[in-house]
Protein backbone atom coordinates (compact mmCIF):
# COMPACT_ATOMS: atom_id res chain seq x y z
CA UNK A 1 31.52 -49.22 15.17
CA UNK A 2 29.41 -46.73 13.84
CA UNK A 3 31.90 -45.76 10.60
CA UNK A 4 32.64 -49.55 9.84
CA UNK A 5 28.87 -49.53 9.70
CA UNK A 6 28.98 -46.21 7.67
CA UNK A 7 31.60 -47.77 5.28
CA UNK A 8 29.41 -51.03 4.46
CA UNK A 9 26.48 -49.24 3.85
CA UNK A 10 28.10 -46.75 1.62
CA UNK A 11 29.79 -49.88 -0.39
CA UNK A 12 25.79 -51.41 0.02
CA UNK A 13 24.72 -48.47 -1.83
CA UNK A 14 27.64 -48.25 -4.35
CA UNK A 15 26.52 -51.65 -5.29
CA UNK A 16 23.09 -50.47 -5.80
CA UNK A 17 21.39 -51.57 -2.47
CA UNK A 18 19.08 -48.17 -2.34
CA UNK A 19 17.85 -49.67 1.29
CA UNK A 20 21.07 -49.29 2.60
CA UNK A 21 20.76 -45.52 2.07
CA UNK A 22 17.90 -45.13 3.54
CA UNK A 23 19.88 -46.60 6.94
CA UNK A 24 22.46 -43.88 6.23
CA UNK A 25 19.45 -41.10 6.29
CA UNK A 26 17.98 -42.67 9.46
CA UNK A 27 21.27 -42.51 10.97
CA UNK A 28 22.51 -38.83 10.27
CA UNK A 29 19.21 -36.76 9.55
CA UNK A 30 18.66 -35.69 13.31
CA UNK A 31 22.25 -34.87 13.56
CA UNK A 32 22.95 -33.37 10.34
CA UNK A 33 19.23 -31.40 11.08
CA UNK A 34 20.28 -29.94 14.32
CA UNK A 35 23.80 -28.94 13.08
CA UNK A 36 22.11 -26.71 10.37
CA UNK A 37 20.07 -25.35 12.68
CA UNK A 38 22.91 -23.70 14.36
CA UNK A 39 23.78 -22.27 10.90
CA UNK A 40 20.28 -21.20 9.31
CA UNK A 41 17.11 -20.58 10.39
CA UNK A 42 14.88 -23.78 11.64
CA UNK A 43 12.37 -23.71 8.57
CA UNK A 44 16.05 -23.22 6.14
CA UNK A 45 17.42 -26.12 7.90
CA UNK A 46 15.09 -28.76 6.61
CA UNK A 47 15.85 -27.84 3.42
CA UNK A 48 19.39 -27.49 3.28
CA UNK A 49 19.51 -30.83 4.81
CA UNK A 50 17.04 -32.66 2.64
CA UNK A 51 19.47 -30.95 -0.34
CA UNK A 52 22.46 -32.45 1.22
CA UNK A 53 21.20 -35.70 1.40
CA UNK A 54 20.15 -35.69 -2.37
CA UNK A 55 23.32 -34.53 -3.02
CA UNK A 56 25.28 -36.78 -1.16
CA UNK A 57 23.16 -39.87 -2.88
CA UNK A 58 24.16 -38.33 -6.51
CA UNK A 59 28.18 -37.81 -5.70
CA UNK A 60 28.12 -41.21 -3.57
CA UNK A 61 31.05 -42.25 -5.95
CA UNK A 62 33.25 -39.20 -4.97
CA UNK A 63 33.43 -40.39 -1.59
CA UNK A 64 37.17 -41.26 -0.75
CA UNK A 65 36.76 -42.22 2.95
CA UNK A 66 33.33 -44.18 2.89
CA UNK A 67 34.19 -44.51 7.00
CA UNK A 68 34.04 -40.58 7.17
CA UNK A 69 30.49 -40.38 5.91
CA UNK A 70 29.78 -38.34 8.61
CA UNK A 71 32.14 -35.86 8.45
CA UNK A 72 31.03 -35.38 4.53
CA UNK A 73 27.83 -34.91 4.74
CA UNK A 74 28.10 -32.44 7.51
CA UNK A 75 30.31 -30.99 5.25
CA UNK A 76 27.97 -30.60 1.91
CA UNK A 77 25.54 -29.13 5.01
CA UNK A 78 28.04 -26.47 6.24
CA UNK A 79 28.52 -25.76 2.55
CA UNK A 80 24.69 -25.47 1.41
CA UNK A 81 24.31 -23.26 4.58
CA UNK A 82 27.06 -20.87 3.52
CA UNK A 83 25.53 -20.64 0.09
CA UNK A 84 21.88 -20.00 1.79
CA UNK A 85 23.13 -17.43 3.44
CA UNK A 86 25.54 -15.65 1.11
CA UNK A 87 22.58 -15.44 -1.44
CA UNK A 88 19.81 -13.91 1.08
CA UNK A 89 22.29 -11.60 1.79
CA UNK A 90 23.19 -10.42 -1.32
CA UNK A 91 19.60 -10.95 -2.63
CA UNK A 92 20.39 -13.45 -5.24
CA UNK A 93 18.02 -16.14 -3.44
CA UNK A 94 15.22 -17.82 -5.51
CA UNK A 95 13.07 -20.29 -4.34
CA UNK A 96 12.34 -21.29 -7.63
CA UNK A 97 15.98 -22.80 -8.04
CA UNK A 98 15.46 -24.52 -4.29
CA UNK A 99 17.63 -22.22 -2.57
CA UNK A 100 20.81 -22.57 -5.10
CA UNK A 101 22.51 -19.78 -6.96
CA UNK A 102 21.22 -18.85 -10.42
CA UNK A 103 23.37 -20.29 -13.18
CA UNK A 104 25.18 -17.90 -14.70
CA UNK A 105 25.29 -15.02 -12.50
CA UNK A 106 28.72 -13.14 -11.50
CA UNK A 107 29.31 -10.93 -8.24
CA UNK A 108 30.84 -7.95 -10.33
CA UNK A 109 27.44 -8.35 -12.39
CA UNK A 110 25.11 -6.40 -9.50
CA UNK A 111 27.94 -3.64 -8.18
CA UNK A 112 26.35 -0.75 -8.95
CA UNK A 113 28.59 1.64 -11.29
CA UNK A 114 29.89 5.04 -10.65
CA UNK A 115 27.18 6.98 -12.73
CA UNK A 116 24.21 5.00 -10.82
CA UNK A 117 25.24 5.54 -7.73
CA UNK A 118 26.06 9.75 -8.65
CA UNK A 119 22.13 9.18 -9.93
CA UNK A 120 21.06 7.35 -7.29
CA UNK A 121 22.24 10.22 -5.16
CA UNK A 122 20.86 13.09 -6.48
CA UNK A 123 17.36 11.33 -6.63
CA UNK A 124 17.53 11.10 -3.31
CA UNK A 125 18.77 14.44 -2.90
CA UNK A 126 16.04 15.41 -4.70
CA UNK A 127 12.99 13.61 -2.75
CA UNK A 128 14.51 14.71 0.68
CA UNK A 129 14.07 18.55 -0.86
CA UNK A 130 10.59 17.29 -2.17
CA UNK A 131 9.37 15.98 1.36
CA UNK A 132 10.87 18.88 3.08
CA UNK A 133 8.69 21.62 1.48
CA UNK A 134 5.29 19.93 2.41
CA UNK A 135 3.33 20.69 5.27
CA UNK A 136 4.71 20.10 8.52
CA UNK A 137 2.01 17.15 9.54
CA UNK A 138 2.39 15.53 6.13
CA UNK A 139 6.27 15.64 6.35
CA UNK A 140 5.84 13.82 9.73
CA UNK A 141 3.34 11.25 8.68
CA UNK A 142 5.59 10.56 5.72
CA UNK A 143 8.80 10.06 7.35
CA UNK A 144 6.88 7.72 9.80
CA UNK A 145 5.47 5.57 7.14
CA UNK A 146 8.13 5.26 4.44
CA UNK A 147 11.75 6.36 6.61
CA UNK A 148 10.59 4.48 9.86
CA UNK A 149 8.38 2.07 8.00
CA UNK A 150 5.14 2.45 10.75
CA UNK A 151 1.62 1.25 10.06
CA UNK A 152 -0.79 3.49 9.06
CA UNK A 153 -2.63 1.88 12.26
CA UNK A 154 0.58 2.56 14.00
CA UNK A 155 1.13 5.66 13.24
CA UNK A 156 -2.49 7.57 13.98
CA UNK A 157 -2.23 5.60 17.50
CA UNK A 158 1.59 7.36 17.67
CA UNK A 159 0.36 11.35 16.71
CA UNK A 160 -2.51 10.68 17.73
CA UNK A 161 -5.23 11.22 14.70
CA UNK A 162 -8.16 9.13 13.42
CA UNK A 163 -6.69 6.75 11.26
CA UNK A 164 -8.83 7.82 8.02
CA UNK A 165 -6.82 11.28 8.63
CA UNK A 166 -3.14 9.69 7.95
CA UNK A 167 -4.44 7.86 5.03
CA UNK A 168 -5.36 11.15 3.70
CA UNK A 169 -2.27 13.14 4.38
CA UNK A 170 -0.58 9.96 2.96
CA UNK A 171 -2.64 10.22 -0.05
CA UNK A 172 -2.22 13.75 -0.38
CA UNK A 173 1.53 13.77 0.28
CA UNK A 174 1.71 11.46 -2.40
CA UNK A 175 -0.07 13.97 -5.27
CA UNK A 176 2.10 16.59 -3.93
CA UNK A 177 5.33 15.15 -4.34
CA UNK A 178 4.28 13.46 -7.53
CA UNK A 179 3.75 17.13 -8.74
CA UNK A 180 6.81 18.17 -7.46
CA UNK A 181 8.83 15.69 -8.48
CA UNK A 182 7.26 15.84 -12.03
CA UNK A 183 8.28 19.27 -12.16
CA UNK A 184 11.68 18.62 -10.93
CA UNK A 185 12.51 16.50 -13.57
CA UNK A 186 10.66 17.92 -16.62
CA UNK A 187 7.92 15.84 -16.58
CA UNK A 188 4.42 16.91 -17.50
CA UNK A 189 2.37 15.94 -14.80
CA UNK A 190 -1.31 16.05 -16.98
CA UNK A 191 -3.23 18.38 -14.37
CA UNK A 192 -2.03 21.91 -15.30
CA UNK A 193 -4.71 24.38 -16.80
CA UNK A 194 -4.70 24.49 -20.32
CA UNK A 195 -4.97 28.21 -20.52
CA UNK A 196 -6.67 31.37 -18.86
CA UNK A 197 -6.93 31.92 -15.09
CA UNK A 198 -7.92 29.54 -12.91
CA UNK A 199 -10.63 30.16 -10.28
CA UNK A 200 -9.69 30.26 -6.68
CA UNK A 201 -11.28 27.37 -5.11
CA UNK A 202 -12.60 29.10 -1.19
CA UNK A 203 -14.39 27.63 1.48
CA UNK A 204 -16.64 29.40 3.76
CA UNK A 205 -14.68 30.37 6.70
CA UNK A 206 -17.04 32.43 8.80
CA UNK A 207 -20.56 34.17 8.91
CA UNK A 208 -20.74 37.54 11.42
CA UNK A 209 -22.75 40.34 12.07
CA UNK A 210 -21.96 43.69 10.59
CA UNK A 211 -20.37 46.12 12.97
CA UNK A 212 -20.37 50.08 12.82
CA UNK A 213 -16.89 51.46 12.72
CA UNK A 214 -14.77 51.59 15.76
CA UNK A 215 -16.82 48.56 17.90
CA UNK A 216 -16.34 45.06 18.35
CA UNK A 217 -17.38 42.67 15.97
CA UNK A 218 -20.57 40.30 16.86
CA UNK A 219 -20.11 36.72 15.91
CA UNK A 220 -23.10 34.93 14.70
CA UNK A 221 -22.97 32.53 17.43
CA UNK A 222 -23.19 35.50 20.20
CA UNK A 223 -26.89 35.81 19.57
CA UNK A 224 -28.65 38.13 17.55
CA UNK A 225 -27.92 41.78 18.17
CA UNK A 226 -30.11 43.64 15.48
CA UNK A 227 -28.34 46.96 16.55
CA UNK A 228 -25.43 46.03 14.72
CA UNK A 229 -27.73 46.18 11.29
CA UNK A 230 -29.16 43.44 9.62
CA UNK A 231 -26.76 42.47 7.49
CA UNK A 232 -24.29 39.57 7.05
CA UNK A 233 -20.33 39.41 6.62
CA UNK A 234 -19.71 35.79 4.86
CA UNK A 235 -15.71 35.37 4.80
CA UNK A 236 -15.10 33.30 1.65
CA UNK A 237 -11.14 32.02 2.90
CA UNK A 238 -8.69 30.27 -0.07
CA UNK A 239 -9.22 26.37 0.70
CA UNK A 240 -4.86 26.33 0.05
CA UNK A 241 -4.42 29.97 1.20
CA UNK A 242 -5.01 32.29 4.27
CA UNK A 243 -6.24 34.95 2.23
CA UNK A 244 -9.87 36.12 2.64
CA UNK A 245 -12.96 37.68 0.65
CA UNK A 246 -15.15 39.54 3.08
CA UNK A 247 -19.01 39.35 1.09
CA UNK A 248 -22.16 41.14 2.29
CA UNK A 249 -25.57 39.93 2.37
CA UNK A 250 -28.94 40.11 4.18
CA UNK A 251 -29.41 38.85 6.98
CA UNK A 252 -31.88 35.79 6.60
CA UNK A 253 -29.62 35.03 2.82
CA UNK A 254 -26.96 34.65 4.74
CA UNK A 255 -27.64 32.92 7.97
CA UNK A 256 -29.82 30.31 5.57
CA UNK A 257 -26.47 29.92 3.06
CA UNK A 258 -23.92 30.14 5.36
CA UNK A 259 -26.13 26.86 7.08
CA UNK A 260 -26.83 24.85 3.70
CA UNK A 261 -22.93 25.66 2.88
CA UNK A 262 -21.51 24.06 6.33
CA UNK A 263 -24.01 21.36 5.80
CA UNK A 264 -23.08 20.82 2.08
CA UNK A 265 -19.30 20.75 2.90
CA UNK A 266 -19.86 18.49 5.72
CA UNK A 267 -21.07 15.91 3.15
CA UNK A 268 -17.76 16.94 0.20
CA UNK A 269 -15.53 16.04 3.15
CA UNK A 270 -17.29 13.14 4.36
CA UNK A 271 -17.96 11.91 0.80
CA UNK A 272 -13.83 12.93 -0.13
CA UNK A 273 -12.70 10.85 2.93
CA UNK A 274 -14.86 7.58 2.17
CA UNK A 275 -13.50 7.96 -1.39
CA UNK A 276 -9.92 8.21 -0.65
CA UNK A 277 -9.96 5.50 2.26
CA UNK A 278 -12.07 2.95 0.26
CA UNK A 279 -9.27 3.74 -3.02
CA UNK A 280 -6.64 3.32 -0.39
CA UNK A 281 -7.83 -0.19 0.82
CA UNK A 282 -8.49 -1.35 -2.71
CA UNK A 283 -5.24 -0.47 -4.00
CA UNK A 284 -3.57 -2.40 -1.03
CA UNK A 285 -5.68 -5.37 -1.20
CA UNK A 286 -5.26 -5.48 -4.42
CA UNK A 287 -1.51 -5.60 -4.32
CA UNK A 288 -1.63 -8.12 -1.27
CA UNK A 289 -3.57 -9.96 -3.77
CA UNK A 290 -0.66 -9.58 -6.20
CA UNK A 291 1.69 -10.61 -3.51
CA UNK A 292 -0.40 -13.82 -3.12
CA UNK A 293 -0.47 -14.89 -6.27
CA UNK A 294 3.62 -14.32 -7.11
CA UNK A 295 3.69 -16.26 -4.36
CA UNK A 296 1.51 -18.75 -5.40
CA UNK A 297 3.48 -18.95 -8.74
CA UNK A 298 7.01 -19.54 -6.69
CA UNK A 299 5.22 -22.81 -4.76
CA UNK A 300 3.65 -24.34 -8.11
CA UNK A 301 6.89 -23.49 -10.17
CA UNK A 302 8.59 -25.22 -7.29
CA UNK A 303 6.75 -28.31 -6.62
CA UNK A 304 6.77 -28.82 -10.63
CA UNK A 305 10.24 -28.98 -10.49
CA UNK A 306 10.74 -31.20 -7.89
CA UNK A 307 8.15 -33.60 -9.84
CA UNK A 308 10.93 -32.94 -12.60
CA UNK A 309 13.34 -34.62 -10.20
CA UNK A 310 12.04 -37.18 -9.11
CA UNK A 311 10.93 -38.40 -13.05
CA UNK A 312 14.79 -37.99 -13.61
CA UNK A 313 16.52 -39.76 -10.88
CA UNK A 314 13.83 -43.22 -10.08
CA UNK A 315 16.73 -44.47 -8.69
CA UNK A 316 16.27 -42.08 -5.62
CA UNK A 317 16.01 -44.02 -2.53
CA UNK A 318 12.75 -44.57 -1.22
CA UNK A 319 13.56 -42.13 2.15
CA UNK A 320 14.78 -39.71 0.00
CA UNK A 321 11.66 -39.51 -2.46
CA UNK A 322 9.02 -39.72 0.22
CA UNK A 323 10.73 -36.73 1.73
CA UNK A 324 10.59 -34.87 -1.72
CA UNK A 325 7.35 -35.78 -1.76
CA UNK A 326 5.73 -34.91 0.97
CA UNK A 327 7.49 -31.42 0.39
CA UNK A 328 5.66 -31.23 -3.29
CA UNK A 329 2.33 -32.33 -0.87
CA UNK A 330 2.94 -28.88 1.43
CA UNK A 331 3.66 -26.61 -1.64
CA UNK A 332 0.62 -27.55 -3.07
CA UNK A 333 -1.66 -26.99 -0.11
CA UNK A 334 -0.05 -23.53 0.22
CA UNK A 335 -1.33 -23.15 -3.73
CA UNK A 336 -4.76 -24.37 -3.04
CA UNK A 337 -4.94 -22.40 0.93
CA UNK A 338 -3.37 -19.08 -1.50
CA UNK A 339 -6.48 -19.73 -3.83
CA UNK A 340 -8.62 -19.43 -1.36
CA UNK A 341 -8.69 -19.62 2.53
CA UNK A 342 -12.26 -18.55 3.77
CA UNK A 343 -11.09 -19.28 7.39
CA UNK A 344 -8.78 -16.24 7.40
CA UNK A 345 -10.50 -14.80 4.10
CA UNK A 346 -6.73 -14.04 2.92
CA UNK A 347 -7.06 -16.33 -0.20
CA UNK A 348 -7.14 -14.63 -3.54
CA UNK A 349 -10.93 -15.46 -3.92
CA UNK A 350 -11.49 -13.56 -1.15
CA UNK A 351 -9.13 -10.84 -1.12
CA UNK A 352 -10.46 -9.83 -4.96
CA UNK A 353 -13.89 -10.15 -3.53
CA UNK A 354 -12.74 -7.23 -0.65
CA UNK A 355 -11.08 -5.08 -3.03
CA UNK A 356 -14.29 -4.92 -5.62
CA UNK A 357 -16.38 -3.89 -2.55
CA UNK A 358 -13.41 -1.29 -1.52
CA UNK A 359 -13.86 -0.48 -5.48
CA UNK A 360 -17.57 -0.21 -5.26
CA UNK A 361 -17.73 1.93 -2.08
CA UNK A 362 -15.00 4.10 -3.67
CA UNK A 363 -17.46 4.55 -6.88
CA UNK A 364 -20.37 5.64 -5.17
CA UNK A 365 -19.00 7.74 -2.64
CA UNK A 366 -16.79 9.33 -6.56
CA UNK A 367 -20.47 9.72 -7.50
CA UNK A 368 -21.65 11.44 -4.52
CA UNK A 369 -18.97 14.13 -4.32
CA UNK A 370 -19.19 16.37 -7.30
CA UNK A 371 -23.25 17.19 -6.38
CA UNK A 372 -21.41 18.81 -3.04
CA UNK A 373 -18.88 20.57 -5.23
CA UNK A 374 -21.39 21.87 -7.69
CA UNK A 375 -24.12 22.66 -4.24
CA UNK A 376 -20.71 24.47 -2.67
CA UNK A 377 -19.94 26.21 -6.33
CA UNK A 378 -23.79 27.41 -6.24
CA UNK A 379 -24.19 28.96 -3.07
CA UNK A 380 -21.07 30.87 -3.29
CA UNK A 381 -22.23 32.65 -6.56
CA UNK A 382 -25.59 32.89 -5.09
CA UNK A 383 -23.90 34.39 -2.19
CA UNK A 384 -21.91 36.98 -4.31
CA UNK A 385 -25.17 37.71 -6.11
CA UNK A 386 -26.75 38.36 -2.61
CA UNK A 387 -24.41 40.88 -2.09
CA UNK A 388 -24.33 42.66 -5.61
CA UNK A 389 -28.29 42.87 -4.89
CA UNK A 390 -27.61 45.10 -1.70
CA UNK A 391 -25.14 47.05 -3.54
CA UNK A 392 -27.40 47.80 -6.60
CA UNK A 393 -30.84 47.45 -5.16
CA UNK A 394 -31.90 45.09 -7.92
CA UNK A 395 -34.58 42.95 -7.40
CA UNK A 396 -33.91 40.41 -10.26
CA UNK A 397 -30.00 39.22 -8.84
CA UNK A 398 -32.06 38.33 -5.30
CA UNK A 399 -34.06 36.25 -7.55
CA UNK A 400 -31.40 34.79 -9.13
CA UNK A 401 -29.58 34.46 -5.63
CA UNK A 402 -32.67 32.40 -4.57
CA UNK A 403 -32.83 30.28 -8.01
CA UNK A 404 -29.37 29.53 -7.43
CA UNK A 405 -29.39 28.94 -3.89
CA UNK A 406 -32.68 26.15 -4.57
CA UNK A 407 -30.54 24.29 -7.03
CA UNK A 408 -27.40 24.11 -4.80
CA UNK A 409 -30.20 22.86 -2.08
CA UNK A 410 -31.39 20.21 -4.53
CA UNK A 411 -27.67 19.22 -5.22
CA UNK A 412 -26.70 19.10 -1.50
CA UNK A 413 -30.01 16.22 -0.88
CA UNK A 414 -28.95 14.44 -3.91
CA UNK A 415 -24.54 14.02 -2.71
CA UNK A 416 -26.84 12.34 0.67
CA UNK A 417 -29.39 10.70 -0.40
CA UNK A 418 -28.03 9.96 -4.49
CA UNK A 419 -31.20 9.88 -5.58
CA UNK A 420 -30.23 11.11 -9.16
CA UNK A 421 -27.02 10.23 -11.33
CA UNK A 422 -25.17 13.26 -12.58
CA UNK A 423 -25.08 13.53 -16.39
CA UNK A 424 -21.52 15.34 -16.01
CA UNK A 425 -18.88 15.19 -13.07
């Protein structure tokens, strides 16, 4: 019978006959494998059992019933498996220790007190309040990513947006509640004016046609109706505000600004967006690189323990250590394929070579960006000199108007076309 059998071998190996344990492995692996499969997950299961088995090897001795072999090693299974998945959990599992508990630890040792959990409250109290006063589509593209946990990829497909548009409301969301928070809890967030008033930054929002009183307004793309007058109404409009500044200028200042200015804040956005999506994609690749290499860590700390094993117990059977071994053989072709992996170009060679491109891109497009804020910054005071000139008849501010307006021209080619680097930002 199959447990007289067991009971020999177990006296076979008692005596020192490691062969005879290597019968006993041959015998019960495939059961004791598919019973913890019913228990833990399929890649767990391998584990737990090869754990048994070294287990059962080192408390051989303790074995009262040698014909119940069986039974006792499905028992040290059903108990590893327990263990497994008591620790995952509770979130005590480290692969580090092979699955087993850290010495040391006590239960009553992660229960969260009273006052954390009154802190832990209010904090979240105080982020729900945060994420409630922004803007309607950032609330919604927040609560999709970080409450509903969506891809970004997921969620423009879901409302419907490019996807370069959630990364910035993401991005943005981000700086606002940062501030916010800051503020909340009396930190200084390091972007407040250090004194005097701050200028309004405005956008243009319009160019029309002036209109006598008491008729409709003729919008600039209407045609050209030269009864009207020929002057210009540019409507300079808060870019965080819906207040406007109605200015007045000639008509060919005006139609030429009110052109270079949609052209020159084409190329801010354009530049702002490239920016912020190619700092968005380094940041993440750089902490999937991070990810890769903790990971990396856990399999080499691993395997180099198991090599610690096996030095201390050559008395292992030889079932037993292949086993062990071939496990140290996997973890270390998960170090080398974390590395690098230029099949899938997710190894850390390549993933650090992705996120200095993302870095690069990010630079340039950082460089390009403040010639279309210093073009925009031109051509607005060029426009308000425009104006003044009408007012006062003074030929010297058109001048100026037209000095200024050159240089903000000059600016807008060089945020395209780069073809100068910026002294200042």
């Amino acid at each position: 019978m199959d447990s007289d059998d067991d009971a020999n071998l177990v006296a076979r190996v008692l005596a020192g006959d490691r062969s005879a344990f290597g019968i006993l492995i041959d015998r019960h692996h495939a059961g004791a494998l598919a019973f913890a499969r019913r228990l833990v997950s399929r890649a767990d299961a391998e584990d737990v059992v090869q754990d048994a088995l070294i287990a059962a090897f080192l408390a051989m001795g303790n074995l009262r019933a040698p014909e119940r072999f069986k039974s006792w090693l499905l028992g040290i299974v059903i108990n590893l498996c327990r263990t497994r998945l008591r620790l995952r959990r509770e979130g005590y599992f480290d692969d580090r220790y092979g699955g087993r508990a850290i010495s040391g630890f006590r239960l009553e040792d992660a229960a969260p007190s009273a006052e954390f959990i009154h802190e832990a409250r209010e904090l979240h109290h105080m982020i729900s309040e945060a994420v409630s006063a922004l803007p309607n589509e950032m609330q919604e593209t927040v609560r999709l990513h970080y409450v509903e946990g969506l891809k970004l990829s997921e969620i423009a497909v879901l409302i419907e947006v490019p996807l370069g548009t959630v990364k910035a409301r993401i991005h943005r969301a981000r700086e606002r509640l940062r501030i916010a928070l800051a503020s909340e809890i009396g930190l200084a967030t390091n972007r407040e004016p250090k004194g005097g008033d701050s200028m309004i930054e405005v956008t243009v929002d319009d160019v029309v046609v002036r209109s006598p009183k008491n008729e409709e307004a003729k919008w600039l793309a209407d045609g050209k109706d030269y009864k009207l007058g020929f002057t210009r109404v540019i409507l300079l409009k808060e870019r965080s505000g819906n207040r406007v500044l109605p200015i007045w200028v000639g008509a060919g200042e005006g139609d030429i600004i009110a052109m270079l200015l949609a052209i020159t804040a084409l190329g801010g956005s354009n530049a702002t967006k490239t920016m912020l999506n190619a700092n968005i994609q380094a940041s993440d690749t750089y902490g999937y690189y991070q990810a890769k290499n903790i990971r990396q860590t856990v399999y080499q700390l691993t395997a180099e323990q198991l090599d610690s094993e096996l030095l201390a117990m050559p008395e292992m059977p030889a079932a037993a250590r292949t086993k062990i071994e071939d496990r140290i053989k996997r973890y270390r072709e998960r170090v080398d394929r974390y590395e690098s992996d230029p099949s899938t170009g997710d190894g850390k060679k390549e993933l650090l070579a992705k996120a200095k491109e993302f870095e690069a891109r990010r630079d340039h497009a950082a460089e390009r960006d403040p010639n279309f804020d210093f073009a925009e910054a031109l051509f607005q005071i060029a426009i308000v000199l425009g104006s003044v000139s009408i007012v006062a008849a003074s030929r010297p501010l058109v001048h100026l108007s037209g000095i200024l307006a050159v240089a903000g021209t000059l600016l807008m080619i060089n945020g395209y076309f780069l073809l100068v680097h910026l002294p200042f930002e």
